[in-house]
PDB file of N, CA and C in Angstrom:
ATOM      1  N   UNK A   1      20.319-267.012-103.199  1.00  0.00           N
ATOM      2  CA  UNK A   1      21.586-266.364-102.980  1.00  0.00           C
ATOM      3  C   UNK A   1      21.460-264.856-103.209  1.00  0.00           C
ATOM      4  N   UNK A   2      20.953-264.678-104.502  1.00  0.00           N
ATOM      5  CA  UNK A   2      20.758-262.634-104.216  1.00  0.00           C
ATOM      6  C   UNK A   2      19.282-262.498-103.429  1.00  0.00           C
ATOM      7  N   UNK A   3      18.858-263.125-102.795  1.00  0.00           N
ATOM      8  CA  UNK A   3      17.906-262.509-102.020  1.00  0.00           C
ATOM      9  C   UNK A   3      18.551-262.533-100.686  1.00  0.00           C
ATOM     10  N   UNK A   4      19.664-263.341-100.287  1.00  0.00           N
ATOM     11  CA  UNK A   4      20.562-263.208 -99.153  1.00  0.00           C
ATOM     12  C   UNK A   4      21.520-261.474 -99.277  1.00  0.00           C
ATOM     13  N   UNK A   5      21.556-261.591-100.309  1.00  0.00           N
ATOM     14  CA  UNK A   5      22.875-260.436-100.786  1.00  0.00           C
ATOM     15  C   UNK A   5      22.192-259.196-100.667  1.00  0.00           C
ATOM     16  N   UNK A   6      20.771-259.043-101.030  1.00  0.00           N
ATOM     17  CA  UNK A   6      20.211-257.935-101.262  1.00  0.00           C
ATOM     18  C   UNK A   6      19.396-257.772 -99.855  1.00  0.00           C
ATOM     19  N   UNK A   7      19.453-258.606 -98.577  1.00  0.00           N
ATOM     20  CA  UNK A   7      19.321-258.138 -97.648  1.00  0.00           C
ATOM     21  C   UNK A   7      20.610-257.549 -96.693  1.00  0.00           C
ATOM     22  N   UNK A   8      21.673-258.359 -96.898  1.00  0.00           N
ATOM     23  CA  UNK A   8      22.780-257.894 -96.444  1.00  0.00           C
ATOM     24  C   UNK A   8      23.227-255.858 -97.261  1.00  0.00           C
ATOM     25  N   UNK A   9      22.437-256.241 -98.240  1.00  0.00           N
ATOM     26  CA  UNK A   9      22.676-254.283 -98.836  1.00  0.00           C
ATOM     27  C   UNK A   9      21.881-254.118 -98.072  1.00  0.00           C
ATOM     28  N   UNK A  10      20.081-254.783 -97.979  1.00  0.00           N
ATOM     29  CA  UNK A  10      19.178-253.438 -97.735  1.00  0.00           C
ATOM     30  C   UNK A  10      19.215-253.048 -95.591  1.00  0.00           C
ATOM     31  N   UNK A  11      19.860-253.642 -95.349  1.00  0.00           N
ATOM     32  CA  UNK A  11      20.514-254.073 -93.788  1.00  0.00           C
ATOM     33  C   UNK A  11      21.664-253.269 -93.483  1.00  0.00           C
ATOM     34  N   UNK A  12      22.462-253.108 -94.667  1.00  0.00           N
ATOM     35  CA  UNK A  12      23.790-252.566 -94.330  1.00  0.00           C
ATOM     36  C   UNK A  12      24.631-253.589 -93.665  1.00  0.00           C
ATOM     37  N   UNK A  13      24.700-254.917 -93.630  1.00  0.00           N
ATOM     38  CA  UNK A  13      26.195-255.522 -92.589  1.00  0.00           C
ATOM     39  C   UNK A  13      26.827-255.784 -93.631  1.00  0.00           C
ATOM     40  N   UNK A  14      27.518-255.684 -93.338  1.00  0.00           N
ATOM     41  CA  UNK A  14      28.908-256.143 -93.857  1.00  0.00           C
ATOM     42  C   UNK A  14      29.166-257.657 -93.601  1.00  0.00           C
ATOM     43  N   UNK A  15      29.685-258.281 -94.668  1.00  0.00           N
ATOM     44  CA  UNK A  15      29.706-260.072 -94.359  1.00  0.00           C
ATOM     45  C   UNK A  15      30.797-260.348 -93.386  1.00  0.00           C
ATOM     46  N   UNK A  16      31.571-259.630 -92.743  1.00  0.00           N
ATOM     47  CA  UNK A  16      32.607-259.457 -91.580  1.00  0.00           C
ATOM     48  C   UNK A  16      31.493-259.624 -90.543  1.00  0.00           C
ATOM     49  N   UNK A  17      30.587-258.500 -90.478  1.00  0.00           N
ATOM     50  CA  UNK A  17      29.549-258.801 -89.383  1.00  0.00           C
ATOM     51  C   UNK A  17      28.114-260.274 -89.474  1.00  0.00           C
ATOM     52  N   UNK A  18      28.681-261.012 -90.389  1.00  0.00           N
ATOM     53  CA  UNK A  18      27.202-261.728 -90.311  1.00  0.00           C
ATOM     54  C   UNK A  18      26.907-262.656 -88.938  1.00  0.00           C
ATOM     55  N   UNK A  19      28.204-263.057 -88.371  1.00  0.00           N
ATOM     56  CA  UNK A  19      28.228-263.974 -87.093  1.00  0.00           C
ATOM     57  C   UNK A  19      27.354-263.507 -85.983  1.00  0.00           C
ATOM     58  N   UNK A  20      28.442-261.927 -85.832  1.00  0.00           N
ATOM     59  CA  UNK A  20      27.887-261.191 -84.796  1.00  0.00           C
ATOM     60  C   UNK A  20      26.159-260.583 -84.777  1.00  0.00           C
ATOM     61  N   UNK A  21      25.557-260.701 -86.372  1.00  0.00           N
ATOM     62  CA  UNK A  21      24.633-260.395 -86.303  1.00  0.00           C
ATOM     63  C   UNK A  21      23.933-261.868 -85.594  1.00  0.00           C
ATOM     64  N   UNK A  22      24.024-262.618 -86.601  1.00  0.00           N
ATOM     65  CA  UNK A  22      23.533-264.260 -85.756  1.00  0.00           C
ATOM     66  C   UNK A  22      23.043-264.311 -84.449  1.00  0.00           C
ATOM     67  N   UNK A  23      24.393-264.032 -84.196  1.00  0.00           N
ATOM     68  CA  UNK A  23      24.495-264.245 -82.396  1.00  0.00           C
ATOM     69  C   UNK A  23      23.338-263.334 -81.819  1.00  0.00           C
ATOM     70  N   UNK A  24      23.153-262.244 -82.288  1.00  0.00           N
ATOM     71  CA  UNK A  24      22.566-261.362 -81.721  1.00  0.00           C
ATOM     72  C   UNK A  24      21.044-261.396 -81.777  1.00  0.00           C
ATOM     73  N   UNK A  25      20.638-261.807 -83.236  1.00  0.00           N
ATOM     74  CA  UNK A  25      19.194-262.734 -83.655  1.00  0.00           C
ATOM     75  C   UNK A  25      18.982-263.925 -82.209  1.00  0.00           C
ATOM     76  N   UNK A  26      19.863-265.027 -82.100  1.00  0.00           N
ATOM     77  CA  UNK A  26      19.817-265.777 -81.598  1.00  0.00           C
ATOM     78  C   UNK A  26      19.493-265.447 -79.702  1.00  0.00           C
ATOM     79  N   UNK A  27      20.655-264.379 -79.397  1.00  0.00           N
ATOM     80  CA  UNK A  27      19.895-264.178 -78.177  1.00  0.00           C
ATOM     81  C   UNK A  27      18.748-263.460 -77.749  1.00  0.00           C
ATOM     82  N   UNK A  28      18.457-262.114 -79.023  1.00  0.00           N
ATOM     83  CA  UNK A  28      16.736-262.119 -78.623  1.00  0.00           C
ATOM     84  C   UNK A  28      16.043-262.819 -79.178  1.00  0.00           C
ATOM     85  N   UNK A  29      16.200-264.254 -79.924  1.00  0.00           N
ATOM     86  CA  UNK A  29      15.102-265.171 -79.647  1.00  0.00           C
ATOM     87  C   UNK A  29      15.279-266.104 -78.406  1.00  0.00           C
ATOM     88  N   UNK A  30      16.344-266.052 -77.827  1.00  0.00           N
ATOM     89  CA  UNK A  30      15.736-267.009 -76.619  1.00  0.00           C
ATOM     90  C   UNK A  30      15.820-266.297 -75.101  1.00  0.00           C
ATOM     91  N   UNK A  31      15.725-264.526 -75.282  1.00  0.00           N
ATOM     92  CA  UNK A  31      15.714-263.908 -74.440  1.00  0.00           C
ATOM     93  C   UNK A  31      17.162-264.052 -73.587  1.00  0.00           C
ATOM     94  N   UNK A  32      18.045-263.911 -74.129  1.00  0.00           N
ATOM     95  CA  UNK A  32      19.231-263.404 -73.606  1.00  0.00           C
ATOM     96  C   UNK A  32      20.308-261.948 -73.530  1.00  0.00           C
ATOM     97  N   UNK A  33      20.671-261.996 -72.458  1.00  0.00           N
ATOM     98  CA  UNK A  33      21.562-260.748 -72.430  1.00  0.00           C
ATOM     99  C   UNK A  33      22.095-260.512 -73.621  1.00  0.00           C
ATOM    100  N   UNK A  34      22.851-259.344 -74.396  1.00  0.00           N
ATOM    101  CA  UNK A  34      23.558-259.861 -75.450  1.00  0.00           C
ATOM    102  C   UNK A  34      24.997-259.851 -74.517  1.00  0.00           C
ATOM    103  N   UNK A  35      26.199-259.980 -75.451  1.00  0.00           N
ATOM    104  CA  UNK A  35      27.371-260.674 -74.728  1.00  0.00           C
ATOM    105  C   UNK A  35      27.997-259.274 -75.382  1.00  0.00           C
ATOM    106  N   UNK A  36      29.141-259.167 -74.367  1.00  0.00           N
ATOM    107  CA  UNK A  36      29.819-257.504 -75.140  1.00  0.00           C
ATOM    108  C   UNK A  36      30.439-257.747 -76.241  1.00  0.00           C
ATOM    109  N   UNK A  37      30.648-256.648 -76.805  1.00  0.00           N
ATOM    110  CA  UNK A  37      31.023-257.097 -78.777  1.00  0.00           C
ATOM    111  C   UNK A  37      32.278-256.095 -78.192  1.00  0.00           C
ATOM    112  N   UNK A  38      33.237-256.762 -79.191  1.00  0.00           N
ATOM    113  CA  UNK A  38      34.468-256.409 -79.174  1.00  0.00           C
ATOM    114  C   UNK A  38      34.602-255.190 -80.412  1.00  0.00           C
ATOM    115  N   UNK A  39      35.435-254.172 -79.816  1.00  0.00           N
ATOM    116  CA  UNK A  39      35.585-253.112 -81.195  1.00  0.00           C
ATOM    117  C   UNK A  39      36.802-253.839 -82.208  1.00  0.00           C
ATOM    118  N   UNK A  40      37.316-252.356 -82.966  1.00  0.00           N
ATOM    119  CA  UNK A  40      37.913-253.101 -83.789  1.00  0.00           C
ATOM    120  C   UNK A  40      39.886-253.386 -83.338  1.00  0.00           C
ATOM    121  N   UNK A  41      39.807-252.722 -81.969  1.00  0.00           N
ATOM    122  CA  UNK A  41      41.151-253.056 -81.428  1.00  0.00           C
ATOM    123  C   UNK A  41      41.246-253.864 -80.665  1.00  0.00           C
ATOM    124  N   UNK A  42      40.461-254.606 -80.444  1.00  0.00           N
ATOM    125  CA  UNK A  42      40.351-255.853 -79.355  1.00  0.00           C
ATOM    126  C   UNK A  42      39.712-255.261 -78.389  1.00  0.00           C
ATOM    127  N   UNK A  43      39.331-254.083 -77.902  1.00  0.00           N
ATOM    128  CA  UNK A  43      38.895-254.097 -76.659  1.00  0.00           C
ATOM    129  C   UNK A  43      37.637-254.231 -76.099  1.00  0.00           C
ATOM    130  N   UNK A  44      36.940-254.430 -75.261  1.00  0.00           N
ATOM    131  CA  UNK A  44      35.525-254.571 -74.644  1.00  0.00           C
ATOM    132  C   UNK A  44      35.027-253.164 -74.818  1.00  0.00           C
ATOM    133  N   UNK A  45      33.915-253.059 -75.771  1.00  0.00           N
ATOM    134  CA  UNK A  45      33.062-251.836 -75.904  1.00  0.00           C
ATOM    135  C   UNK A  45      32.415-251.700 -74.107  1.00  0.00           C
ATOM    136  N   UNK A  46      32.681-250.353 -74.554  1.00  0.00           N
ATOM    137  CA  UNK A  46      32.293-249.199 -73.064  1.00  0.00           C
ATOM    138  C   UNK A  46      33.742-248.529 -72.514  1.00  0.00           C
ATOM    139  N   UNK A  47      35.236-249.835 -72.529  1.00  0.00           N
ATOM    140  CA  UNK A  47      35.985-249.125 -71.954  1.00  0.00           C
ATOM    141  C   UNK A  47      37.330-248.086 -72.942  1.00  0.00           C
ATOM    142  N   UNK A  48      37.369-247.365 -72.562  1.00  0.00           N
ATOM    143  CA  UNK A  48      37.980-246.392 -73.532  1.00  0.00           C
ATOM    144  C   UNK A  48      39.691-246.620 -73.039  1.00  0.00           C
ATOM    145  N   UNK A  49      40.233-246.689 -74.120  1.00  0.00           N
ATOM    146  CA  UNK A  49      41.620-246.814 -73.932  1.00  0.00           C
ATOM    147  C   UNK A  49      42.485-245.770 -74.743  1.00  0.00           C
ATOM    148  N   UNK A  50      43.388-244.701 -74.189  1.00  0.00           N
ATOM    149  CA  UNK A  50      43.625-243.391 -74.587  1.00  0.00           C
ATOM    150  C   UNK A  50      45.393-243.929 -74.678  1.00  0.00           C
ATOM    151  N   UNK A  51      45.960-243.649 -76.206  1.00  0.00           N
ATOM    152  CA  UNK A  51      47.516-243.608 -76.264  1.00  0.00           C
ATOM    153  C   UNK A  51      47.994-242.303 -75.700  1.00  0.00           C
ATOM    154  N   UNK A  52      47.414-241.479 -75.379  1.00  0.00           N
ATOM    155  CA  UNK A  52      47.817-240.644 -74.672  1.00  0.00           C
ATOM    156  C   UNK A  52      47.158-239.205 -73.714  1.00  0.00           C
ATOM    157  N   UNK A  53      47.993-238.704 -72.541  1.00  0.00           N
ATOM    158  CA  UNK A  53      46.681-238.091 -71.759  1.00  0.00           C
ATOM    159  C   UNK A  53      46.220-237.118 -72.408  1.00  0.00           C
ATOM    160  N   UNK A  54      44.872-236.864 -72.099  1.00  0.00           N
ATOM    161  CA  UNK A  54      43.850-235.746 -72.550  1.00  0.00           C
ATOM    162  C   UNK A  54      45.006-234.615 -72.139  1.00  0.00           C
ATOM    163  N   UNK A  55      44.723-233.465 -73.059  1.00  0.00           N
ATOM    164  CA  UNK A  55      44.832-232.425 -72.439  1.00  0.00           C
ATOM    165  C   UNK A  55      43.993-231.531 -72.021  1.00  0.00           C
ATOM    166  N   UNK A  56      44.294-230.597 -71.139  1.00  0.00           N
ATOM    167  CA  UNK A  56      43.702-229.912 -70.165  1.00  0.00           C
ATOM    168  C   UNK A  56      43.276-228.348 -70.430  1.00  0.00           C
TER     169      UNK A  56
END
């Protein structure tokens, strides 16, 4: 159990992230795409969603 804990320090995740790390172990071991990770507002990382327009 602290040799789990003291990789999660020497790693930096956060136990919020341990799934997403999983998942991510799991598809480069069986050579898969990874799948898009969601930020922390729900949305699909890459697309940017602005409450209001840029200014100019």
């Amino acid at each position: 159990m602290l040799g789990l804990f003291g990789l999660l320090v020497i790693t930096a995740t956060p136990v919020r992230m341990i799934p997403q790390r999983l998942r991510e172990v799991r598809d480069r071991i069986l050579g898969r795409a990874p799948a898009p990770t969601e930020t922390d507002d729900g949305a699909a990382t890459g697309a940017t969603k602005r409450s209001r327009p840029a200014r100019h």
